[in-house]
C-alpha atoms as a PDB file:
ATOM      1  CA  UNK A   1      31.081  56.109 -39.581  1.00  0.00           C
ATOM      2  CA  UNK A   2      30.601  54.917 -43.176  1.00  0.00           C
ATOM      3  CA  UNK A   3      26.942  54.202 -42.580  1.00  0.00           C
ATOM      4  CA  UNK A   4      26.027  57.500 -41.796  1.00  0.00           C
ATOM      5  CA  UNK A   5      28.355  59.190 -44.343  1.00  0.00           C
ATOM      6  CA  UNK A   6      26.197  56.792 -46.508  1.00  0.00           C
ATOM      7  CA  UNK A   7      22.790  58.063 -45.445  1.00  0.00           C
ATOM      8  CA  UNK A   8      24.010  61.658 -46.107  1.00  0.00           C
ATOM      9  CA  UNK A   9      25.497  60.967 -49.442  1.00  0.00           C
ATOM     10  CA  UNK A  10      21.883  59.395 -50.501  1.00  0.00           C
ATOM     11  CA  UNK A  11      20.057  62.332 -48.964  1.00  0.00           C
ATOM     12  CA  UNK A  12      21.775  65.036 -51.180  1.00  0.00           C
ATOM     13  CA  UNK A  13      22.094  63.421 -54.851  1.00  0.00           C
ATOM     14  CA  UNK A  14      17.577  62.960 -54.049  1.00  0.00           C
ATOM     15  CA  UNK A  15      16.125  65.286 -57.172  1.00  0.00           C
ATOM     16  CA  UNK A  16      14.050  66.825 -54.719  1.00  0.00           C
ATOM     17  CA  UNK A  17      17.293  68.289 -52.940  1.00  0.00           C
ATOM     18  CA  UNK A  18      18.522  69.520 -56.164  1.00  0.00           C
ATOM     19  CA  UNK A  19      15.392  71.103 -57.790  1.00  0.00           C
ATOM     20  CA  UNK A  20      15.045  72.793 -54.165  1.00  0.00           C
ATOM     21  CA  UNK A  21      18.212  74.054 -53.987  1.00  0.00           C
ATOM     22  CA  UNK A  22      18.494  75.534 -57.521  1.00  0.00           C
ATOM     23  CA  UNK A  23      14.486  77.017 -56.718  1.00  0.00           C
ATOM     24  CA  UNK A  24      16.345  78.441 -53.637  1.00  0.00           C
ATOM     25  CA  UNK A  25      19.074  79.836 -55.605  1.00  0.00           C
ATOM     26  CA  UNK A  26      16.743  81.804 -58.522  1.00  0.00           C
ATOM     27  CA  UNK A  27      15.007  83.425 -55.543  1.00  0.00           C
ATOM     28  CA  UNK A  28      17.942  84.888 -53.280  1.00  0.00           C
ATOM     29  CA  UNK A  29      20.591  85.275 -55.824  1.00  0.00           C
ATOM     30  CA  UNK A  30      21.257  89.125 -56.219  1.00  0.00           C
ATOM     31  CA  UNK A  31      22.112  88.493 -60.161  1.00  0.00           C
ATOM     32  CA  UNK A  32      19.137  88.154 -62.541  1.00  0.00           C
ATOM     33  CA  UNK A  33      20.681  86.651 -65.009  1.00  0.00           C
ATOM     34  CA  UNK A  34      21.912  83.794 -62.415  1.00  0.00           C
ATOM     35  CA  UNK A  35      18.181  83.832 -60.833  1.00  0.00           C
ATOM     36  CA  UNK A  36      16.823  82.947 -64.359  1.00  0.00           C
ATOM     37  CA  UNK A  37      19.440  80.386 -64.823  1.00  0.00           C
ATOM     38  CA  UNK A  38      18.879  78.872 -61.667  1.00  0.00           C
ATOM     39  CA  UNK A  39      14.739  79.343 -62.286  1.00  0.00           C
ATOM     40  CA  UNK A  40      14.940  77.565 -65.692  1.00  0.00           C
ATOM     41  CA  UNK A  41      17.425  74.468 -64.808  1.00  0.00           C
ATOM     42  CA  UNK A  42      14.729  73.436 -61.598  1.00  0.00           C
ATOM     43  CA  UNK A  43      11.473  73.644 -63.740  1.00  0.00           C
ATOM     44  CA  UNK A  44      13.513  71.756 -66.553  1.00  0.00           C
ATOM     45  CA  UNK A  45      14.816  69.237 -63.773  1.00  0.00           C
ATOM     46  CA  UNK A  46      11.128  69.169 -62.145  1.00  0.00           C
ATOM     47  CA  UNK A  47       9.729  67.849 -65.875  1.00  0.00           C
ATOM     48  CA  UNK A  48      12.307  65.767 -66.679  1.00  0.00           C
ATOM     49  CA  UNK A  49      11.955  63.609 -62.619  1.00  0.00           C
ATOM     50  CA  UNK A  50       7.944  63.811 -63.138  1.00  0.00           C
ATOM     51  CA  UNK A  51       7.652  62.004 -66.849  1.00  0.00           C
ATOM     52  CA  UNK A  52       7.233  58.342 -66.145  1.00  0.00           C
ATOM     53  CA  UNK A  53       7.877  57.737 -69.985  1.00  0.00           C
ATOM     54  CA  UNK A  54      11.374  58.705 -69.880  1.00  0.00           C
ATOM     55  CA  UNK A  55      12.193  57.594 -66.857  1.00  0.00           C
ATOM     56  CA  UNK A  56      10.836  53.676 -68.060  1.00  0.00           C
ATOM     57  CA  UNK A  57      13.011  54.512 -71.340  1.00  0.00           C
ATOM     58  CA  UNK A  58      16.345  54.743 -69.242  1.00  0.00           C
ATOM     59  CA  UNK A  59      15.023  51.732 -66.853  1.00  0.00           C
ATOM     60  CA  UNK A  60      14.922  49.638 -69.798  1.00  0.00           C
ATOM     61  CA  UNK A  61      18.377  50.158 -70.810  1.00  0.00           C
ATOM     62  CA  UNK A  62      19.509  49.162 -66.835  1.00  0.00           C
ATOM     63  CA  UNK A  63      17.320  46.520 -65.889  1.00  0.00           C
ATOM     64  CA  UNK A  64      17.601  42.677 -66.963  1.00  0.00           C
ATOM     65  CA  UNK A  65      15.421  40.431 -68.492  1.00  0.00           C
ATOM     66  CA  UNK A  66      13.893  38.060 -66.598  1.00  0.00           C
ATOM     67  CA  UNK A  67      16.272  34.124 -66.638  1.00  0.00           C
ATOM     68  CA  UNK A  68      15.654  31.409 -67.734  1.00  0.00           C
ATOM     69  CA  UNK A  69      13.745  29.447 -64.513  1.00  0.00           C
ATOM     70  CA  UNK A  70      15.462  25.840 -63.575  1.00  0.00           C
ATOM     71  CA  UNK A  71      15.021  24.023 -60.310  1.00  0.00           C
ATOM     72  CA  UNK A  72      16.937  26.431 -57.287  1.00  0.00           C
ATOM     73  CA  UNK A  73      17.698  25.160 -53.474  1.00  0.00           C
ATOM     74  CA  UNK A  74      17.178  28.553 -52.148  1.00  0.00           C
ATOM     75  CA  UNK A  75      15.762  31.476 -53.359  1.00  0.00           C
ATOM     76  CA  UNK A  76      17.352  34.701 -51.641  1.00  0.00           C
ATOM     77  CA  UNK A  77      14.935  37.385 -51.008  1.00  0.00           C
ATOM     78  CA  UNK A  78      16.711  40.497 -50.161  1.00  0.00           C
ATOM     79  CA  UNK A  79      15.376  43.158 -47.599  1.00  0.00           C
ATOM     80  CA  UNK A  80      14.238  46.591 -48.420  1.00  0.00           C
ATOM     81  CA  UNK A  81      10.742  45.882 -49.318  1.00  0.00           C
ATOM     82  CA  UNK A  82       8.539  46.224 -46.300  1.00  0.00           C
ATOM     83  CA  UNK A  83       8.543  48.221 -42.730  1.00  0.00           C
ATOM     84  CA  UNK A  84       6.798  47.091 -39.547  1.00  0.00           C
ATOM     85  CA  UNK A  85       3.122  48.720 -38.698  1.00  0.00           C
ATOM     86  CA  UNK A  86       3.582  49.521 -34.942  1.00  0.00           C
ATOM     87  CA  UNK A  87      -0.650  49.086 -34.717  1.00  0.00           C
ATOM     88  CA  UNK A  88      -0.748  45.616 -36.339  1.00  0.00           C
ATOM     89  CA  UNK A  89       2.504  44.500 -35.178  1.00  0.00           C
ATOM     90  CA  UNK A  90       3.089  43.123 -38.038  1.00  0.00           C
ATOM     91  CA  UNK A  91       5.048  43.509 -41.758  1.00  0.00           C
ATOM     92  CA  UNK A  92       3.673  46.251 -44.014  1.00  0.00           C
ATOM     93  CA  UNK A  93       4.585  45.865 -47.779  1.00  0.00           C
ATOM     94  CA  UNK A  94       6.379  48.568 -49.269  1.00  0.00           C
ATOM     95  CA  UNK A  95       7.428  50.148 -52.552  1.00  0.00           C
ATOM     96  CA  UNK A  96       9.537  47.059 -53.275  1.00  0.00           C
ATOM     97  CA  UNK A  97       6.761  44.761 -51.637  1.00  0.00           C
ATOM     98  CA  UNK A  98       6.811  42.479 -54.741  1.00  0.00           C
ATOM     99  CA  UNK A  99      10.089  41.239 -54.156  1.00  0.00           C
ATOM    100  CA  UNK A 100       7.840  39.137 -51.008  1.00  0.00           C
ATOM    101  CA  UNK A 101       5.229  38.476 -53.490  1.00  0.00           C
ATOM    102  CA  UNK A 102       6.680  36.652 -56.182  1.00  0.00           C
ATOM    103  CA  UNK A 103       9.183  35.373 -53.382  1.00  0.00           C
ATOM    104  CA  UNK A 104       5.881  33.070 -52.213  1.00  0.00           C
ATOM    105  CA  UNK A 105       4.300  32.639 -55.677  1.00  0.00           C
ATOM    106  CA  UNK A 106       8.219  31.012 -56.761  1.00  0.00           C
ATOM    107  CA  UNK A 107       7.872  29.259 -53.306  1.00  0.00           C
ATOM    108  CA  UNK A 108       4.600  27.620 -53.964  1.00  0.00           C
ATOM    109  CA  UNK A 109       5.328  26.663 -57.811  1.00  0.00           C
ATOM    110  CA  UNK A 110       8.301  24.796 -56.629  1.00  0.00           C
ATOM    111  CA  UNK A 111      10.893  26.940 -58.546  1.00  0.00           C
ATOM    112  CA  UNK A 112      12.764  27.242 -54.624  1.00  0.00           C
ATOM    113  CA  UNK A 113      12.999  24.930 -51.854  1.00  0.00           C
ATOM    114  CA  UNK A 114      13.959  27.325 -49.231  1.00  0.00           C
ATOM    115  CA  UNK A 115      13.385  30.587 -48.705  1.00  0.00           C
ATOM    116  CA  UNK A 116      16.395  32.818 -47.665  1.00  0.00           C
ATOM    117  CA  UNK A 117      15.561  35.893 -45.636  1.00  0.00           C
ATOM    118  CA  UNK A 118      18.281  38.558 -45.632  1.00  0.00           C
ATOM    119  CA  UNK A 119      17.302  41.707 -44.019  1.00  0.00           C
ATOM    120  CA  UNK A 120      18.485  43.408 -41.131  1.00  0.00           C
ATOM    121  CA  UNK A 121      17.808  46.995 -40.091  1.00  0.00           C
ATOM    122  CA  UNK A 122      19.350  49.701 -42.672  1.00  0.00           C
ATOM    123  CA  UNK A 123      17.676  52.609 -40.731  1.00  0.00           C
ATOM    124  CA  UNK A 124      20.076  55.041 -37.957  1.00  0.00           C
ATOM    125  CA  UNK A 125      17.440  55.132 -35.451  1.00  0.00           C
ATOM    126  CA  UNK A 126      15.730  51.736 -35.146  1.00  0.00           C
ATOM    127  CA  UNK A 127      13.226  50.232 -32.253  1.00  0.00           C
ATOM    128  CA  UNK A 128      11.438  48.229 -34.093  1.00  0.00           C
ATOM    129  CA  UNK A 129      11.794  44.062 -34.881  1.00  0.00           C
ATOM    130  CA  UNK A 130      14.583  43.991 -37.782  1.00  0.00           C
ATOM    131  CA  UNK A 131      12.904  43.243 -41.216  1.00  0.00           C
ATOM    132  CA  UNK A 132      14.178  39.508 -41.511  1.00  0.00           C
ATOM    133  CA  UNK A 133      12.043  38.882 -37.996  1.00  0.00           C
ATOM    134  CA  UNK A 134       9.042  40.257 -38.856  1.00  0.00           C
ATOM    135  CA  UNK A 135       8.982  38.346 -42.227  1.00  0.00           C
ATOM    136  CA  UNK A 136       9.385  35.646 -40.482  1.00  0.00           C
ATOM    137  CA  UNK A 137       6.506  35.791 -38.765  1.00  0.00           C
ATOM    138  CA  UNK A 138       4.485  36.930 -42.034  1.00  0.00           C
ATOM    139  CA  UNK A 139       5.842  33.840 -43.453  1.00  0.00           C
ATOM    140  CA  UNK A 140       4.579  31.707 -40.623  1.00  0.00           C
ATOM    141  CA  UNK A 141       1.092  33.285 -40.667  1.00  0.00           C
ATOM    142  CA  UNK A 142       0.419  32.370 -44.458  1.00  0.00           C
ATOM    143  CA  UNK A 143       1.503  28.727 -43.549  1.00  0.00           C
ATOM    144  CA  UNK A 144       5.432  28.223 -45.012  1.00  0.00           C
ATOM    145  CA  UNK A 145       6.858  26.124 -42.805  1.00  0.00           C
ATOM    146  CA  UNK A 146       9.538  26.990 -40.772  1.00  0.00           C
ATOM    147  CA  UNK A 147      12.053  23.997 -42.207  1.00  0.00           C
ATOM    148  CA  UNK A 148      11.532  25.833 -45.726  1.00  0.00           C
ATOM    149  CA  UNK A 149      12.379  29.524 -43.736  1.00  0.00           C
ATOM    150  CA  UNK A 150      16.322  31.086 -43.572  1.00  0.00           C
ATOM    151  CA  UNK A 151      16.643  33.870 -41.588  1.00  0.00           C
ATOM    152  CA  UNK A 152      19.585  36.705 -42.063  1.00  0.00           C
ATOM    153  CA  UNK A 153      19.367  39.502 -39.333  1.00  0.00           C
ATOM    154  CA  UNK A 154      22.492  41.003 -39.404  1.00  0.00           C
ATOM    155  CA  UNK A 155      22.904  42.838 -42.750  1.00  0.00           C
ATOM    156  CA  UNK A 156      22.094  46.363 -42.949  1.00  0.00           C
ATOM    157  CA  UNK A 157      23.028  46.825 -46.735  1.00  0.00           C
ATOM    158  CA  UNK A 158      23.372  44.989 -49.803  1.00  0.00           C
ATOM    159  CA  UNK A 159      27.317  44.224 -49.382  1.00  0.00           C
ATOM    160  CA  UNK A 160      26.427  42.972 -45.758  1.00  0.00           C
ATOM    161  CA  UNK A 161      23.575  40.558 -47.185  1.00  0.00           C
ATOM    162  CA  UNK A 162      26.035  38.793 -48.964  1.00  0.00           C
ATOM    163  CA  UNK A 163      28.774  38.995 -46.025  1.00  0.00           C
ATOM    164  CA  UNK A 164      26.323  36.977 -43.827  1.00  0.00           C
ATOM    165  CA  UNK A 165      24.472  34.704 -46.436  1.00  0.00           C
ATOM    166  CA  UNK A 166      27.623  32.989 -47.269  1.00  0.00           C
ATOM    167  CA  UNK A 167      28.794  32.501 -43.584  1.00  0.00           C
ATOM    168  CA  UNK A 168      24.949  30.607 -43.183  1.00  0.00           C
ATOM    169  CA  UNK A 169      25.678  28.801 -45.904  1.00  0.00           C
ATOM    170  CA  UNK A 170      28.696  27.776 -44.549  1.00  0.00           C
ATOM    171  CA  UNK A 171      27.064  26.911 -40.874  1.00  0.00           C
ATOM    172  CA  UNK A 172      24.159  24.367 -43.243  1.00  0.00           C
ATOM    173  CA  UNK A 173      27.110  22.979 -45.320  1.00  0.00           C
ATOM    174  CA  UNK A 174      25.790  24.251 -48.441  1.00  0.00           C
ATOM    175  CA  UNK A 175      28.386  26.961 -49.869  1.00  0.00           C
ATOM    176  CA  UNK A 176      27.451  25.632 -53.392  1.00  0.00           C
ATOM    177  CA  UNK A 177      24.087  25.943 -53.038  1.00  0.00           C
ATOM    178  CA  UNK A 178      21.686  27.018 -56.605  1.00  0.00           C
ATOM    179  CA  UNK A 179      20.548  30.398 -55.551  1.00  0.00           C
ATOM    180  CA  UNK A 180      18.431  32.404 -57.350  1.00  0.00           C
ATOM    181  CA  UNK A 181      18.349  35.829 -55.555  1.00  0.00           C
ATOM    182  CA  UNK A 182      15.275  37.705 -55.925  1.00  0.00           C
ATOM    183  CA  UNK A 183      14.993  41.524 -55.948  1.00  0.00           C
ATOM    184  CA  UNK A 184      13.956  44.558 -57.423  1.00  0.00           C
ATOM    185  CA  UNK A 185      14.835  44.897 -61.290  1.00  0.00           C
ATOM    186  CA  UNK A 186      16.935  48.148 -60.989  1.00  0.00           C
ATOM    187  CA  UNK A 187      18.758  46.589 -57.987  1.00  0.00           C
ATOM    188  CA  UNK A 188      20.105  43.614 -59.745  1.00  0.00           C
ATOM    189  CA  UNK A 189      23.093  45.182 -61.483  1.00  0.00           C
ATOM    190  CA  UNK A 190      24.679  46.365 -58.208  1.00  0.00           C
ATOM    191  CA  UNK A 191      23.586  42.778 -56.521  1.00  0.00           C
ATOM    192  CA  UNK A 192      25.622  40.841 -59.109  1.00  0.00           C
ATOM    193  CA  UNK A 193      28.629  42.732 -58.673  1.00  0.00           C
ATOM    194  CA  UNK A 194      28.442  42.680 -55.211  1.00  0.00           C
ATOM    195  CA  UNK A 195      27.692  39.016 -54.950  1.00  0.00           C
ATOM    196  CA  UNK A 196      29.997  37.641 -57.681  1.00  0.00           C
ATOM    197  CA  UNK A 197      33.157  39.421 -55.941  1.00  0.00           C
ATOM    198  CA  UNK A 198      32.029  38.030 -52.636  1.00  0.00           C
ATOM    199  CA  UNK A 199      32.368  34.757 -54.159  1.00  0.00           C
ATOM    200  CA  UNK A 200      29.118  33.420 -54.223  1.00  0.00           C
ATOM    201  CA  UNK A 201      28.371  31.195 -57.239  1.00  0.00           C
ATOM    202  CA  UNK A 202      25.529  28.981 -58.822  1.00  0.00           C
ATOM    203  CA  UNK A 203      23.478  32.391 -59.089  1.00  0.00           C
ATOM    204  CA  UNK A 204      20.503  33.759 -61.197  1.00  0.00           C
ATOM    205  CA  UNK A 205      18.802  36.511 -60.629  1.00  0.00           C
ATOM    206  CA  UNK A 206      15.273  37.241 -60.500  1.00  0.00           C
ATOM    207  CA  UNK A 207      13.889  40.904 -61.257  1.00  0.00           C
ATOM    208  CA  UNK A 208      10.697  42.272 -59.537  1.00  0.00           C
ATOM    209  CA  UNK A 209       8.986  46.162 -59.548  1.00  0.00           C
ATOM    210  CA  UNK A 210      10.267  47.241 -62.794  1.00  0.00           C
ATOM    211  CA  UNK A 211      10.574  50.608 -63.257  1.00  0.00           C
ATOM    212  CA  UNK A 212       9.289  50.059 -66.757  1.00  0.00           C
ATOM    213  CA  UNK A 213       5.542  50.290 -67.515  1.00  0.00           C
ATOM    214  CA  UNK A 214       2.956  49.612 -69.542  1.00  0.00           C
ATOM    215  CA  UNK A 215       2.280  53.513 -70.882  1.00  0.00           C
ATOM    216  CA  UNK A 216      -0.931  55.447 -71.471  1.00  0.00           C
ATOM    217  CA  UNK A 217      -1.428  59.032 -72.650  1.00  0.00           C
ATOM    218  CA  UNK A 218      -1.154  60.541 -69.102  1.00  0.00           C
ATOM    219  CA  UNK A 219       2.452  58.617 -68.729  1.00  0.00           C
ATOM    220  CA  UNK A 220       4.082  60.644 -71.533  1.00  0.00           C
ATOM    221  CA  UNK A 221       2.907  64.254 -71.021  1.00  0.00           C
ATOM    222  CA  UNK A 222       1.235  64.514 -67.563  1.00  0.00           C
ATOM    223  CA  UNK A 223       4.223  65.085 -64.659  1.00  0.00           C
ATOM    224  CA  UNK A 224       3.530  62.372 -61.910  1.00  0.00           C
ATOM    225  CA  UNK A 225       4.930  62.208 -58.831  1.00  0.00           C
ATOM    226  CA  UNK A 226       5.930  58.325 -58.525  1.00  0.00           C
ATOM    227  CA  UNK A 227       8.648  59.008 -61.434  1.00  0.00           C
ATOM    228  CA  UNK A 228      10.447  61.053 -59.139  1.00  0.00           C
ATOM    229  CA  UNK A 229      10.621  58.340 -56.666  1.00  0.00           C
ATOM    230  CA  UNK A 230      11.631  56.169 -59.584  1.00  0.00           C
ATOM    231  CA  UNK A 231      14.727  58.160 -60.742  1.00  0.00           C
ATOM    232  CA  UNK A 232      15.644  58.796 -56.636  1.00  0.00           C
ATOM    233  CA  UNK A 233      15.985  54.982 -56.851  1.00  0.00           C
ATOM    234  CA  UNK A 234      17.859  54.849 -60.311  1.00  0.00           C
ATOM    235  CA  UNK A 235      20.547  57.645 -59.337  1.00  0.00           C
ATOM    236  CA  UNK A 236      20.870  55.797 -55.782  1.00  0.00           C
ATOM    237  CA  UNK A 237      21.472  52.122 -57.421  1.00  0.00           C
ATOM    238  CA  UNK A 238      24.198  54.169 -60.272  1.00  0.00           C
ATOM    239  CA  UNK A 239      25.784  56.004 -57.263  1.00  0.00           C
ATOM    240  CA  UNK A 240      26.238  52.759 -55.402  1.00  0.00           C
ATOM    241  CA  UNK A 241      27.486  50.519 -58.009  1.00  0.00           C
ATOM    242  CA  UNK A 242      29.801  52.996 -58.931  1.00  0.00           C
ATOM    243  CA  UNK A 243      31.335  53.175 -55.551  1.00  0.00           C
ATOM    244  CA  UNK A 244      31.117  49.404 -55.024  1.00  0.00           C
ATOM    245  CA  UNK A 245      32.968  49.266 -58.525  1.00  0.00           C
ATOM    246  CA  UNK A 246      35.840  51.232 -56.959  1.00  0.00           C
ATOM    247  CA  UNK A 247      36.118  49.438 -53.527  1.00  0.00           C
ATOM    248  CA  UNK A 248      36.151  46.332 -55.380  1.00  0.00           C
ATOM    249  CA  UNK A 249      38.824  47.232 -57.774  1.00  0.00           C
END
């Protein structure tokens, strides 16, 4: 029941919901001076969720730096970066595709021995192959070995990735494993909370897909579609480590 309330709760705090429903409001509402109100707060809201400037300024605040890089026995690449392309039958990269990326590029610089895989399916309605299965088999076709592949198919969140990492550590005799999870830079604040009071330890964390950018003139004035995106995934990761804060307290 939770993971549905869950997928509800992210639909309606989306900036699209919010600008449409106060764009709704100004144009039913019987009072003008609530119309205008209403009017005024969703263009305001529309040019605040399109400037990529401002929403890199408030990324910057959230996200981490980048660690300090030792030697790591498994590098954790969480799920959430790629879906599965029903005509290729195969893994398509996603908005967080360069969590995969620099997962290989760490892989082949010897920075991780293993790679872990922890991805199950986070959608309601799902027929496809779960995310860790299919990555798997992207994996195999660019030649990683299987003995240097982990798989994690059970998880559908990030709470659940941890759950089920630790119990595979546990199963290869390797609870105290060096770990250096890798995923998306605005994800990493809710993934060490989550992961530290599951227990797991001998962690770094490695941040990919920054929201922050490299700005030109168009970033600062001209509204843009991808910041929206950007903030839906801000307000999501704030929401969630909020209420992972309070379960875990």
């Amino acid at each position: 029941m939770s993971f549905f309330l869950s997928k509800f709760l992210l639909f309606l705090i989306r900036p699209l919901v919010w600008i449409a429903v106060l764009l709704l409001y100004s144009l039913f509402a019987k009072h003008k001076r609530y119309k205008k109100k209403a009017l005024i707060a969703a263009v305001t809201l529309l040019l605040v969720c399109t400037n990529n400037f401002l929403l890199g300024t408030v990324a910057a605040w959230y996200e981490p730096e980048y660690p300090k890089l030792k030697h790591y026995d498994i590098g954790m690449l969480l799920g959430g970066f790629s879906s599965y392309q029903n005509q290729t039958k195969a893994l398509k990269a996603e908005y967080a595709g360069d969590r995969l990326t620099q997962t290989i590029r760490l892989y082949h610089d010897g920075v991780i021995d293993k790679i872990l895989m922890s991805g199950g399916s986070g959608n309601l309605l799902e027929r496809n192959p779960v995310e860790a299965v299919y990555t798997q088999d992207y994996l195999q076709s660019i030649h990683i070995p299987d003995s240097a592949v982990i798989i994690e198919k059970e998880s559908r969140n990030t709470k659940e990735n941890f759950t089920y990492t630790i119990d595979v550590l546990k199963k290869m005799n390797k609870p105290n494993a060096n770990i250096l999870i890798i995923t998306s830079a605005w994800h990493i604040p809710r993934t060490k909370l989550l992961a530290e009071k599951q227990g797991l330890k001998n962690v770094d964390y490695y941040p990919t897909n920054s929201l922050k950018d490299n700005y030109s003139f168009e970033d600062y004035l001209l509204p843009q579609a991808k910041a929206i995106a950007g903030w839906e995934l801000l307000i999501k990761e704030w929401v969630g480590y909020v209420v992972a804060w309070l379960r875990l307290t």
